[in-house]
PDB file of N, CA and C in Angstrom:
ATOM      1  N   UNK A   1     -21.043  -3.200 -20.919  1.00  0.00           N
ATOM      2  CA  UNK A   1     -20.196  -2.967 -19.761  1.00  0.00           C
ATOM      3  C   UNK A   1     -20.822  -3.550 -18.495  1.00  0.00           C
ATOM      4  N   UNK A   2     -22.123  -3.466 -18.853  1.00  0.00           N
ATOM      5  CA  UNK A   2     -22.841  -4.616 -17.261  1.00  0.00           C
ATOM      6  C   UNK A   2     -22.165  -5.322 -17.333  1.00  0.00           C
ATOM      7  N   UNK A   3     -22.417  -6.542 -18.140  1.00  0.00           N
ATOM      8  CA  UNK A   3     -21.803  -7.726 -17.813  1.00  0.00           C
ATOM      9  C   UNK A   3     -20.716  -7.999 -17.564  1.00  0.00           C
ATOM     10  N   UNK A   4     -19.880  -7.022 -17.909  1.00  0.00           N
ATOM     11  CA  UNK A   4     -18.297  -6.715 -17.513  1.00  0.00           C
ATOM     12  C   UNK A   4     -17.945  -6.529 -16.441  1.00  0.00           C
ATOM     13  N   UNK A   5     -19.070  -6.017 -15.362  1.00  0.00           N
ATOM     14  CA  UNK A   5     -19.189  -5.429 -13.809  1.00  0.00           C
ATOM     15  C   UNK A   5     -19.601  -6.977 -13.422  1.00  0.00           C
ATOM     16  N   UNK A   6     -20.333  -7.252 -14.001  1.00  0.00           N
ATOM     17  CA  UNK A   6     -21.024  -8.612 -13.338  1.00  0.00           C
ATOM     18  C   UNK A   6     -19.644  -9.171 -13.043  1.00  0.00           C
ATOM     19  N   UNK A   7     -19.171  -9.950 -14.131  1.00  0.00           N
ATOM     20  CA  UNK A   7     -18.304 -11.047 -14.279  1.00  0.00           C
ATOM     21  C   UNK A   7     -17.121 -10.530 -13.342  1.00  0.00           C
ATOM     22  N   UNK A   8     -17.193  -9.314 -13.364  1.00  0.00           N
ATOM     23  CA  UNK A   8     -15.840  -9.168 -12.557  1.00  0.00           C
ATOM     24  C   UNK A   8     -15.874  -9.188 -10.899  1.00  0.00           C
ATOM     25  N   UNK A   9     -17.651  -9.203 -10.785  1.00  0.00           N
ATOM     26  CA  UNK A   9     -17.496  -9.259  -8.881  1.00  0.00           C
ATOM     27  C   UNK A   9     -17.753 -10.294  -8.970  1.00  0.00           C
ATOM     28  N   UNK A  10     -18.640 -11.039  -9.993  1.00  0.00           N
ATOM     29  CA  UNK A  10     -18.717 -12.585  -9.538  1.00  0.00           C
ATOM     30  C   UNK A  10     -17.919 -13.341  -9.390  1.00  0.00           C
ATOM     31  N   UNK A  11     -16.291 -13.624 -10.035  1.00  0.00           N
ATOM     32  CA  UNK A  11     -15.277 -13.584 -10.284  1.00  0.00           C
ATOM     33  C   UNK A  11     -14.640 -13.822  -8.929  1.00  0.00           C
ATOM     34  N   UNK A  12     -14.709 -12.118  -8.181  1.00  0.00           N
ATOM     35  CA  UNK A  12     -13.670 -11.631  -7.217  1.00  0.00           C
ATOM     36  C   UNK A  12     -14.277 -11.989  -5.703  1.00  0.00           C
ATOM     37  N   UNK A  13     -15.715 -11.967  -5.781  1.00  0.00           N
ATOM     38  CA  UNK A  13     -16.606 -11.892  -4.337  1.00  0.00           C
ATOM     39  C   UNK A  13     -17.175 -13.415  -4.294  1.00  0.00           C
ATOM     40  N   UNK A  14     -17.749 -13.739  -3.308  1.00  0.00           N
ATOM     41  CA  UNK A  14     -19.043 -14.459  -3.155  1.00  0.00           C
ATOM     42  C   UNK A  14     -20.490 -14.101  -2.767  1.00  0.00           C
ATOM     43  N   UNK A  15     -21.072 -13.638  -3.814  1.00  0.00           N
ATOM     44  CA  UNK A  15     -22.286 -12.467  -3.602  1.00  0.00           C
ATOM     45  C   UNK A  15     -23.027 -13.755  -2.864  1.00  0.00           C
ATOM     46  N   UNK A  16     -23.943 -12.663  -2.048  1.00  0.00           N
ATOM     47  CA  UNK A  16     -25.290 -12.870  -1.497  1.00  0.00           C
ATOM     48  C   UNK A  16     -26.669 -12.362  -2.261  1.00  0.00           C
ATOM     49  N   UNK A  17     -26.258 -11.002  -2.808  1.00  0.00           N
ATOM     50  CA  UNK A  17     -27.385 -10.267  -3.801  1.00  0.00           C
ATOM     51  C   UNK A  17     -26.589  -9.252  -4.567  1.00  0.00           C
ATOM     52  N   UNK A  18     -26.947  -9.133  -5.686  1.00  0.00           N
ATOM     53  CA  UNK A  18     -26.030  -8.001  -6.775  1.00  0.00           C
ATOM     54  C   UNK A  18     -26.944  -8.093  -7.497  1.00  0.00           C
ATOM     55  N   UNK A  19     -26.863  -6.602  -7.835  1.00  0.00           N
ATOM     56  CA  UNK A  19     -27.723  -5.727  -9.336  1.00  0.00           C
ATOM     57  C   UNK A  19     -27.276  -4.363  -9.061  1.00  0.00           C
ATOM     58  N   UNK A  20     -27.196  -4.628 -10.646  1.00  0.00           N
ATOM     59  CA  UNK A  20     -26.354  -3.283 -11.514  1.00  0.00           C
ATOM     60  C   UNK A  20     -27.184  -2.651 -12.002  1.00  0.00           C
ATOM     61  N   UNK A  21     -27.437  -1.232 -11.841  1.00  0.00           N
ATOM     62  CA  UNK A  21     -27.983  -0.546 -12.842  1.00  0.00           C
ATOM     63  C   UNK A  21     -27.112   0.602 -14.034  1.00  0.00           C
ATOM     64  N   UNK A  22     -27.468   0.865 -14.850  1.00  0.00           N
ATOM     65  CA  UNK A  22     -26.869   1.320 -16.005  1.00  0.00           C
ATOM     66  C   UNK A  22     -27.431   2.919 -15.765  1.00  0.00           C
ATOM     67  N   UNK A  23     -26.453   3.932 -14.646  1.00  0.00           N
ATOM     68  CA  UNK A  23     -27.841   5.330 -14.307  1.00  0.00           C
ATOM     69  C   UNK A  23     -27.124   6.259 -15.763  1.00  0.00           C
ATOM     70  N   UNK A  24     -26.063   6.053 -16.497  1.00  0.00           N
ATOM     71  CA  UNK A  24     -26.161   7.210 -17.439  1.00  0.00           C
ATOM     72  C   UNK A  24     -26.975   8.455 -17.957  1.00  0.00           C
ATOM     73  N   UNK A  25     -28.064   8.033 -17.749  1.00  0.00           N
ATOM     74  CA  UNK A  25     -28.887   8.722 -18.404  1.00  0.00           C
ATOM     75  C   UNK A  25     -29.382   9.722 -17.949  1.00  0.00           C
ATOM     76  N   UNK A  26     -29.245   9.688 -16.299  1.00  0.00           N
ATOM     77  CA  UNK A  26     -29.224  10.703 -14.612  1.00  0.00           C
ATOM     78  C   UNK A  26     -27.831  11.438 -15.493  1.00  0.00           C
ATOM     79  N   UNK A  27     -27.055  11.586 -15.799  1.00  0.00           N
ATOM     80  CA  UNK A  27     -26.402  12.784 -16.360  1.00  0.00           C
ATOM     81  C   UNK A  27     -26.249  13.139 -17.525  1.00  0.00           C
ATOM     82  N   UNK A  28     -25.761  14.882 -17.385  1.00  0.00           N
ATOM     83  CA  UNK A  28     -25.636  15.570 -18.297  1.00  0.00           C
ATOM     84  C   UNK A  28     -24.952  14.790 -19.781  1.00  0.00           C
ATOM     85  N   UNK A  29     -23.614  13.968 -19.333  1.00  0.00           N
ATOM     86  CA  UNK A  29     -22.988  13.408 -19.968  1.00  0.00           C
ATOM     87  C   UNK A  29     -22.958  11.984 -20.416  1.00  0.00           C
ATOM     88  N   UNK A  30     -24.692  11.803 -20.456  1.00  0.00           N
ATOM     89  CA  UNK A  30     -25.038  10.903 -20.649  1.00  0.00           C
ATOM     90  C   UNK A  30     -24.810  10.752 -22.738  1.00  0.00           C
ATOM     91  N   UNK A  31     -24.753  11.736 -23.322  1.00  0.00           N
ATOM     92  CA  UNK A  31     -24.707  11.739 -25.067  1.00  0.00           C
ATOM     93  C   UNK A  31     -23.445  11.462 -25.336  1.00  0.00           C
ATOM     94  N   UNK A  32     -22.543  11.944 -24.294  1.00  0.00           N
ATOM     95  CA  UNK A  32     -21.118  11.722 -24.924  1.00  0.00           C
ATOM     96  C   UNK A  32     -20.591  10.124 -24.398  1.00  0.00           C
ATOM     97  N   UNK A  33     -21.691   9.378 -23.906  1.00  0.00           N
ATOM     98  CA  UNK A  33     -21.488   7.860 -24.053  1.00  0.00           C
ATOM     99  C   UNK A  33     -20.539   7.812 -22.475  1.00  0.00           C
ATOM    100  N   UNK A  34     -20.128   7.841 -21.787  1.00  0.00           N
ATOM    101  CA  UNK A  34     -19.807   8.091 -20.318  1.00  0.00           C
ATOM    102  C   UNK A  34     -20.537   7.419 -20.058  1.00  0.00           C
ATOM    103  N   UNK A  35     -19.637   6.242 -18.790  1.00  0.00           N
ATOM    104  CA  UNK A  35     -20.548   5.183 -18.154  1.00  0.00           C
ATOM    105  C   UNK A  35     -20.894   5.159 -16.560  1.00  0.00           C
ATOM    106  N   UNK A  36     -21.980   5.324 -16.230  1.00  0.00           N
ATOM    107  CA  UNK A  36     -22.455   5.932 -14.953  1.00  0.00           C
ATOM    108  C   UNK A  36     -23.359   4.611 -14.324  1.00  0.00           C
ATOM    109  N   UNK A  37     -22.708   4.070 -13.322  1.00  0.00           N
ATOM    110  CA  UNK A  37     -23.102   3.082 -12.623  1.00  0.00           C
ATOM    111  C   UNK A  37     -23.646   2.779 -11.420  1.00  0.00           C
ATOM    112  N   UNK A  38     -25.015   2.197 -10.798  1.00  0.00           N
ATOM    113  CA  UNK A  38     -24.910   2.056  -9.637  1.00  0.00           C
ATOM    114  C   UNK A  38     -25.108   0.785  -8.864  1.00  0.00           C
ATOM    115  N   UNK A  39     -24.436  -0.038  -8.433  1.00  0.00           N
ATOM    116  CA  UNK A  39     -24.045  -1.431  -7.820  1.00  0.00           C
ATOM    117  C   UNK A  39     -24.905  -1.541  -6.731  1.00  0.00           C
ATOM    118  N   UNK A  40     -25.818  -2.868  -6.171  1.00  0.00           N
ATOM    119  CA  UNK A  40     -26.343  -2.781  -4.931  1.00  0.00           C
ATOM    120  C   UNK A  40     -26.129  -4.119  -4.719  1.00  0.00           C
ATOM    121  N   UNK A  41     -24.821  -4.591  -3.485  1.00  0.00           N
ATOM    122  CA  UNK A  41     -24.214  -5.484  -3.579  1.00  0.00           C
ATOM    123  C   UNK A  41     -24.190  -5.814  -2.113  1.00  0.00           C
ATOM    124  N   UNK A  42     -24.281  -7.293  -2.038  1.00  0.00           N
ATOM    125  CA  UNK A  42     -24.189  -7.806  -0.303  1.00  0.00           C
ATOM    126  C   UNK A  42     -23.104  -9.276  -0.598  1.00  0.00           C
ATOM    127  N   UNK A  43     -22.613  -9.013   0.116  1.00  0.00           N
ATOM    128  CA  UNK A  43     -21.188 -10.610  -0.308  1.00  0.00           C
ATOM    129  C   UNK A  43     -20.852 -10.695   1.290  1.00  0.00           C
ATOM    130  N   UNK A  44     -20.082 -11.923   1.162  1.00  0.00           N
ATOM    131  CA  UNK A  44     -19.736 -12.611   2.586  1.00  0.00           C
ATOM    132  C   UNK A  44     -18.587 -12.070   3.067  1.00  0.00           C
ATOM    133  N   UNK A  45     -17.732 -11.475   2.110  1.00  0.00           N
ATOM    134  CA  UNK A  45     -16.831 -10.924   2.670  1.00  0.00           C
ATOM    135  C   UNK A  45     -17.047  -9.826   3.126  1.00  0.00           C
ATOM    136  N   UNK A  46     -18.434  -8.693   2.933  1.00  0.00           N
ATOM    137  CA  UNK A  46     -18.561  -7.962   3.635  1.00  0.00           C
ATOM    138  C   UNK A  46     -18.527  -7.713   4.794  1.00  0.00           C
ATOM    139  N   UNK A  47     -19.064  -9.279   5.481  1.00  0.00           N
ATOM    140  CA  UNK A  47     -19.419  -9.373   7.181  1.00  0.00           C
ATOM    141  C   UNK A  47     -17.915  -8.952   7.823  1.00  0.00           C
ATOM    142  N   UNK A  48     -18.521  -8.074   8.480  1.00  0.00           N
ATOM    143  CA  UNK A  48     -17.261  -7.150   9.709  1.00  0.00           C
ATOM    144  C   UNK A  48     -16.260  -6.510   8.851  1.00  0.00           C
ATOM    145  N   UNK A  49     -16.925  -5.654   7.865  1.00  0.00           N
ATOM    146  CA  UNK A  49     -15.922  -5.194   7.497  1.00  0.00           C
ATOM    147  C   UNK A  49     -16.749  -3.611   7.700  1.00  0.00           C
ATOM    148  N   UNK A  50     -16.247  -2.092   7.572  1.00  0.00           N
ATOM    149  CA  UNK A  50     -16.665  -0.899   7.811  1.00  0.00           C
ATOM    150  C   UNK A  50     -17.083  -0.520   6.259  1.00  0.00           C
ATOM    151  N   UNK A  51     -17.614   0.184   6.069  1.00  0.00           N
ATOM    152  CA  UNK A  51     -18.685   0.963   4.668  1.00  0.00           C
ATOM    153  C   UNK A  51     -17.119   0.803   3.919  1.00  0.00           C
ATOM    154  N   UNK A  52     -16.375   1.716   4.604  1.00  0.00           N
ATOM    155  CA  UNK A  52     -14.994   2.370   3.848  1.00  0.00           C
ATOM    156  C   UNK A  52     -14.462   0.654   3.102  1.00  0.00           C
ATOM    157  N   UNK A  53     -13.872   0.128   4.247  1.00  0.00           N
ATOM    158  CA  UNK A  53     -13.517  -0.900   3.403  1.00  0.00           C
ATOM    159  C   UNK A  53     -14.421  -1.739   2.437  1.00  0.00           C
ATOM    160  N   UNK A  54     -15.565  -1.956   2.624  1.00  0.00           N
ATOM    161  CA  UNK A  54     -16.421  -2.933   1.782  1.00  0.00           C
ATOM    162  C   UNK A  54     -16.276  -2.391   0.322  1.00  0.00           C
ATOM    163  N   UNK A  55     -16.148  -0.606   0.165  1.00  0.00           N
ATOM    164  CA  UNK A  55     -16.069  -0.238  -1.115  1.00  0.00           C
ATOM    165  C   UNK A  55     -14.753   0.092  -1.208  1.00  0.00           C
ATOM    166  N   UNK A  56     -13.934  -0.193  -0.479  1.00  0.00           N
ATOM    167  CA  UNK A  56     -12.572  -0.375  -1.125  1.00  0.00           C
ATOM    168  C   UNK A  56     -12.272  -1.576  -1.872  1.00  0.00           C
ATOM    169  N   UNK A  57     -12.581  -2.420  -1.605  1.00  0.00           N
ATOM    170  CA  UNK A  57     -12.934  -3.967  -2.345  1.00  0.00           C
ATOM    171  C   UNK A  57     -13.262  -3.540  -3.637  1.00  0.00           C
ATOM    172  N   UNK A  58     -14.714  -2.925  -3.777  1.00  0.00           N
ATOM    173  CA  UNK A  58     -14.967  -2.691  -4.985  1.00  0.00           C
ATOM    174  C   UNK A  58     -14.081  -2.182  -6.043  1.00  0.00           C
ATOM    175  N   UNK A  59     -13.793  -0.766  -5.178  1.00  0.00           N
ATOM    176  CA  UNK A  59     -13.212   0.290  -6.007  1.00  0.00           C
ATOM    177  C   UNK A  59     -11.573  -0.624  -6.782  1.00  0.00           C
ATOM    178  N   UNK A  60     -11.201  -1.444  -5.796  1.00  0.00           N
ATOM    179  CA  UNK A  60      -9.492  -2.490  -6.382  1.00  0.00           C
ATOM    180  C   UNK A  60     -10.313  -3.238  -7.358  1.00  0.00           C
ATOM    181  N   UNK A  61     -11.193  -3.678  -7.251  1.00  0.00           N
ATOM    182  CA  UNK A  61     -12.148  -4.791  -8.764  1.00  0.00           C
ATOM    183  C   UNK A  61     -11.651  -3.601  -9.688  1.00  0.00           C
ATOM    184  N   UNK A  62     -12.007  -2.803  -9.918  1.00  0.00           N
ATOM    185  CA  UNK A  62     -12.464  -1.876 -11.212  1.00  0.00           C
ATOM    186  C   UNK A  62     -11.423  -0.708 -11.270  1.00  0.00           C
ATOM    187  N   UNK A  63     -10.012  -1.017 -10.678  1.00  0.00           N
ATOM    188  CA  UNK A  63      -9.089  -0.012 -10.714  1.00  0.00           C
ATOM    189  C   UNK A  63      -8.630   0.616 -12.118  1.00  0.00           C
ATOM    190  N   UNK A  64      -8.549  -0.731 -12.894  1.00  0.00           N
ATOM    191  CA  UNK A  64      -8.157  -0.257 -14.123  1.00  0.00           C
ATOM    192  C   UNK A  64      -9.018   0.169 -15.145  1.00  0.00           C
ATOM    193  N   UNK A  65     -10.493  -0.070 -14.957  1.00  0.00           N
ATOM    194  CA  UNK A  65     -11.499   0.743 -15.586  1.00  0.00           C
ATOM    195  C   UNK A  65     -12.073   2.122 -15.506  1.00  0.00           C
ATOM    196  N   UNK A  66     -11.697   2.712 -14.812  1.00  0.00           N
ATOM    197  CA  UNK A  66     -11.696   3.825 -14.123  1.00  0.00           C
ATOM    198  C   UNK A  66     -10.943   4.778 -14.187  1.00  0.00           C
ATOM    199  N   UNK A  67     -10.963   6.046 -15.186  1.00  0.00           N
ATOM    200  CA  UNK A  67     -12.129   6.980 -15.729  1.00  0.00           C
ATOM    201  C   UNK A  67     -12.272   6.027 -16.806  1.00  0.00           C
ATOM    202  N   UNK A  68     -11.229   5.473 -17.759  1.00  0.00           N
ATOM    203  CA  UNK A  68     -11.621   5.321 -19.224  1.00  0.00           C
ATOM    204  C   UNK A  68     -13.045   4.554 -19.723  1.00  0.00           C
ATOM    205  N   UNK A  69     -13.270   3.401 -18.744  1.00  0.00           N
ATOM    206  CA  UNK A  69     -14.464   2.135 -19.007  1.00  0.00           C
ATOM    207  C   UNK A  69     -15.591   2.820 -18.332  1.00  0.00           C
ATOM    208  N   UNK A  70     -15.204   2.869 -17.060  1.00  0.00           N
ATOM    209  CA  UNK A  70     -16.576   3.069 -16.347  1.00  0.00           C
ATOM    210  C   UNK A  70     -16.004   4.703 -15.385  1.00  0.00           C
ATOM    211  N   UNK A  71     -16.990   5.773 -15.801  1.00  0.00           N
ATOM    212  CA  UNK A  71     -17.086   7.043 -15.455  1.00  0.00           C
ATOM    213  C   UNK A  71     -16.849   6.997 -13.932  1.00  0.00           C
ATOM    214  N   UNK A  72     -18.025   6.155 -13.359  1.00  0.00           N
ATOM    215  CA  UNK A  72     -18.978   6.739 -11.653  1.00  0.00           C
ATOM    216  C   UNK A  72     -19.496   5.123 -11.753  1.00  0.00           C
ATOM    217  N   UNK A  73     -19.198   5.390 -10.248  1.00  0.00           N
ATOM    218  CA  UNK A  73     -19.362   4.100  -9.994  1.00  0.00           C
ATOM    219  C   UNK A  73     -20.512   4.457  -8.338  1.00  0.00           C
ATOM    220  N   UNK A  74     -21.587   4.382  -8.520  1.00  0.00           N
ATOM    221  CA  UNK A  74     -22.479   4.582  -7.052  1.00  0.00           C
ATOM    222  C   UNK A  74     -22.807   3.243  -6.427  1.00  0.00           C
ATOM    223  N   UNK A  75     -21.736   3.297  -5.245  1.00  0.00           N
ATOM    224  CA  UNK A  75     -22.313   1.847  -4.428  1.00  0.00           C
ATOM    225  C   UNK A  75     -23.351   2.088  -3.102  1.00  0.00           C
ATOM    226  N   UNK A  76     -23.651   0.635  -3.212  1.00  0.00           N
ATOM    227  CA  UNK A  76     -24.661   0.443  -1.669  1.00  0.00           C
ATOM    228  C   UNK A  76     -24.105  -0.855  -1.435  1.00  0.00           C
ATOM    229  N   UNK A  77     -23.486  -1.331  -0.490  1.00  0.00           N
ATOM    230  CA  UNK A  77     -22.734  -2.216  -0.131  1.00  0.00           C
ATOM    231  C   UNK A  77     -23.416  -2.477   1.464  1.00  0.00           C
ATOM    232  N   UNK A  78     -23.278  -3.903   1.389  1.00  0.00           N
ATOM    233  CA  UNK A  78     -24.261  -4.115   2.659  1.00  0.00           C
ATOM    234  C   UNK A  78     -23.028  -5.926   3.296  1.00  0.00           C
ATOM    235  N   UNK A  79     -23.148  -6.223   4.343  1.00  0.00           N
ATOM    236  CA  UNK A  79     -22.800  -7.326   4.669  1.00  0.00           C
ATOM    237  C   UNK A  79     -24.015  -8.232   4.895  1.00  0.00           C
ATOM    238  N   UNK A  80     -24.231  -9.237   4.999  1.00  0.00           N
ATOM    239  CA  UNK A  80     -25.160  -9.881   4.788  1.00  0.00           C
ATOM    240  C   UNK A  80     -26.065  -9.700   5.827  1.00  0.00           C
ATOM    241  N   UNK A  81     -25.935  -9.542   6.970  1.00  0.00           N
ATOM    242  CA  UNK A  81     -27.058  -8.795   8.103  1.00  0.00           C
ATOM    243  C   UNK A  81     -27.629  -7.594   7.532  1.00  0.00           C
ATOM    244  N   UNK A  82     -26.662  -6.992   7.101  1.00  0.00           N
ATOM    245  CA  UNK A  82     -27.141  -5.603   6.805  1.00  0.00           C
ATOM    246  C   UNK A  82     -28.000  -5.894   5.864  1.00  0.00           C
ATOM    247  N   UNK A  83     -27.943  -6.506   4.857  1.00  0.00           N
ATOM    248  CA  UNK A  83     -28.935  -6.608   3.524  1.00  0.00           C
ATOM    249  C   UNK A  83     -29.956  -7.590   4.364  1.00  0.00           C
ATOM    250  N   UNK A  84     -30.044  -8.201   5.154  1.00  0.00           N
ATOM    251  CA  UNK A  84     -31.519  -9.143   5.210  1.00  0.00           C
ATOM    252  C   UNK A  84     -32.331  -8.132   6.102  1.00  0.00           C
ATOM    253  N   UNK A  85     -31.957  -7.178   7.010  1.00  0.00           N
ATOM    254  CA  UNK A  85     -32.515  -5.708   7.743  1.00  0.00           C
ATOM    255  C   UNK A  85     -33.454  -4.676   6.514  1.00  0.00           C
ATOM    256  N   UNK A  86     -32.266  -4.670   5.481  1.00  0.00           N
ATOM    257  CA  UNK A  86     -32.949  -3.525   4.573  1.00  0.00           C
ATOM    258  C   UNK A  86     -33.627  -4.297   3.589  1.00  0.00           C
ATOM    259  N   UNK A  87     -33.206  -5.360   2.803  1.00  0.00           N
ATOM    260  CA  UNK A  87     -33.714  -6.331   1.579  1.00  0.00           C
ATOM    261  C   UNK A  87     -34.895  -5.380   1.317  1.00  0.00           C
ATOM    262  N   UNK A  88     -36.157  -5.597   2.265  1.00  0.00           N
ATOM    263  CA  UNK A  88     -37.444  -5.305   1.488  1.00  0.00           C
ATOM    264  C   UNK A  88     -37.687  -3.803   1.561  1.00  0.00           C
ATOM    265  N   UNK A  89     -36.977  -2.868   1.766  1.00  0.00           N
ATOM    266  CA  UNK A  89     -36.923  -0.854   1.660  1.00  0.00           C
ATOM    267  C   UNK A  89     -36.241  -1.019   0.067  1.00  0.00           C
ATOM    268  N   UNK A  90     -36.804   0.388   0.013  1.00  0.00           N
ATOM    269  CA  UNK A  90     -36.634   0.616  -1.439  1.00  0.00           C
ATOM    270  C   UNK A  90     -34.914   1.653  -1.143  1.00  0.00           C
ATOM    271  N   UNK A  91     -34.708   1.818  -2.058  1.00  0.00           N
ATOM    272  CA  UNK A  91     -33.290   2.858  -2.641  1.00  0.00           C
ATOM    273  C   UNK A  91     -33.626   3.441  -2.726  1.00  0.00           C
ATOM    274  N   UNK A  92     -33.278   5.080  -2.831  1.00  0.00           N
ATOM    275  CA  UNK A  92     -33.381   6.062  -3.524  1.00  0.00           C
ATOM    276  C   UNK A  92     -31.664   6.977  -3.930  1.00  0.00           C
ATOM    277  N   UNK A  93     -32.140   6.701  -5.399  1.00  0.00           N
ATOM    278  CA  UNK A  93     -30.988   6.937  -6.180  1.00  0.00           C
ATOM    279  C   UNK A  93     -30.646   8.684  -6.206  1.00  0.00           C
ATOM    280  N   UNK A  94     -30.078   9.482  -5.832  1.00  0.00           N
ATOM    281  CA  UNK A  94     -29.770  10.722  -6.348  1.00  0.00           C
ATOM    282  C   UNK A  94     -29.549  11.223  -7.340  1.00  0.00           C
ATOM    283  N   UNK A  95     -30.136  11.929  -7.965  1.00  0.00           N
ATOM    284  CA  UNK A  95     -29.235  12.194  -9.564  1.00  0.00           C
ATOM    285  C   UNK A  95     -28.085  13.122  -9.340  1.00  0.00           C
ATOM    286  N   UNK A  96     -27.385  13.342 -10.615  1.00  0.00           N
ATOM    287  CA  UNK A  96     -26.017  13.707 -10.839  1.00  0.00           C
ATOM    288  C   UNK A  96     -27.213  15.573 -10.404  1.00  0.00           C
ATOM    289  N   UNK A  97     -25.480  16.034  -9.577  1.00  0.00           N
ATOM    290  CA  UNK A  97     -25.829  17.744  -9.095  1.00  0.00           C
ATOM    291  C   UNK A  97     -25.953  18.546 -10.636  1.00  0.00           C
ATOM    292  N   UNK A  98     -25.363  17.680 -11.546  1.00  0.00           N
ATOM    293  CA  UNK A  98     -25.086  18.809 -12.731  1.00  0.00           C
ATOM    294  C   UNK A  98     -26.272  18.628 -13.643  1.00  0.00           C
ATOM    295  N   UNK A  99     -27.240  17.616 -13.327  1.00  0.00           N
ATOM    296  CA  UNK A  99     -28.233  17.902 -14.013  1.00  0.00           C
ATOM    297  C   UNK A  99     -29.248  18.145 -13.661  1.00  0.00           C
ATOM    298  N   UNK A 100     -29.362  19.546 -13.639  1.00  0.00           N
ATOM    299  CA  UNK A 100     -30.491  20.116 -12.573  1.00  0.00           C
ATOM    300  C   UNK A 100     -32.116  20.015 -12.793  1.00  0.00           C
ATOM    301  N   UNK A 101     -32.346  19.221 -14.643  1.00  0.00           N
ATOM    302  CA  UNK A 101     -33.683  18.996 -15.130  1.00  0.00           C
ATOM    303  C   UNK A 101     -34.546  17.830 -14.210  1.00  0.00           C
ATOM    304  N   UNK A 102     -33.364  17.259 -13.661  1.00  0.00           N
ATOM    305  CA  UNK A 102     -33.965  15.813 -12.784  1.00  0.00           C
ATOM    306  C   UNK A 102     -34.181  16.317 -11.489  1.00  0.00           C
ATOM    307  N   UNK A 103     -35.551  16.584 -10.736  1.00  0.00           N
ATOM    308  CA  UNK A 103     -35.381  16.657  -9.815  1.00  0.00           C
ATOM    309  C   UNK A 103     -35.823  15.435  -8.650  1.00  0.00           C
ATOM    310  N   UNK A 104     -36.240  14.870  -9.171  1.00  0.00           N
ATOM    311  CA  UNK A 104     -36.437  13.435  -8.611  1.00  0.00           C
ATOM    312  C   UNK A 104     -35.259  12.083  -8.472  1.00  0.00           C
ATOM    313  N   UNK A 105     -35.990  11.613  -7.412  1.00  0.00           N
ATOM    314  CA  UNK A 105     -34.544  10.432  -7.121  1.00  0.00           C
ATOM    315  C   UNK A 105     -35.489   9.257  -7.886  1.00  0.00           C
ATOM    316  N   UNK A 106     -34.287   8.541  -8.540  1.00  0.00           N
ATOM    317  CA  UNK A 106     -34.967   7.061  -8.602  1.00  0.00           C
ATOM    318  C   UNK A 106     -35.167   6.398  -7.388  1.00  0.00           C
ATOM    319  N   UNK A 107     -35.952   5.188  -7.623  1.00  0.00           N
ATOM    320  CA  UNK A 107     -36.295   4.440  -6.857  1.00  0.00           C
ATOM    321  C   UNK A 107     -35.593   3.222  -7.508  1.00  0.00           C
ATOM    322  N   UNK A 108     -34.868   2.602  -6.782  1.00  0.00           N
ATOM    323  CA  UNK A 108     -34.455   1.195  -7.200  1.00  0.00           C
ATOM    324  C   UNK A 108     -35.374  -0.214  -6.438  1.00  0.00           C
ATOM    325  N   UNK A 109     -35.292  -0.434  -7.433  1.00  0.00           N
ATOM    326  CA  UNK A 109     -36.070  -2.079  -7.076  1.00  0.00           C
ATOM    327  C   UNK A 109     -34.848  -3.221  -6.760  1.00  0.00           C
ATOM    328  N   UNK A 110     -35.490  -3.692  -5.615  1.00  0.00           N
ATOM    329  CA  UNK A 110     -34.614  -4.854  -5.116  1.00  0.00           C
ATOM    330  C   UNK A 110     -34.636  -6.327  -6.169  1.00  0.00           C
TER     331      UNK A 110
END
């Protein structure tokens, strides 16, 4: 299903930086195969656009995957200023509230 995310923003956007991670495993409902995603994406069409819209973009890519393909979809959406400001800070991923064994955030690597 990555590559399915890939192909479909590469497709729709003109990235600047994209990586997908596969967080399933941050939830409970990670056994019953449920696909839990988190996108860290900077494209040109971001520039001047507000948080809301940049992941409205997304969210129309993947309308029809959504619940059945892909569960959760966690974005970080940046316009290209915004990503050359943050590029070298790390992420920190939240885990799912329902799995209370994790109490640590990931760290995502750029």
């Amino acid at each position: 299903m990555k590559k399915i995310i890939e192909k479909k923003i590469m497709s729709t956007l003109e990235i600047y930086f994209l990586k997908i991670y596969n967080t399933s495993y941050l939830h409970n409902s990670y056994k019953k195969k449920s696909k839990h995603f988190t996108i860290i994406i900077s494209a040109y069409e971001f520039n001047n656009l507000s948080l809301f819209h940049q992941h409205n973009i997304i969210y129309k890519i993947f309308y029809n995957d959504i619940p059945q393909k892909i569960y959760s979809i966690q974005l970080h959406t940046y316009s290209i200023n915004q990503w050359n400001q943050i590029k070298n800070k790390p992420l920190s991923l939240i885990p799912c509230i329902h799995k209370q064994k994790t109490k640590k955030s990931l760290i995502l690597t750029k």
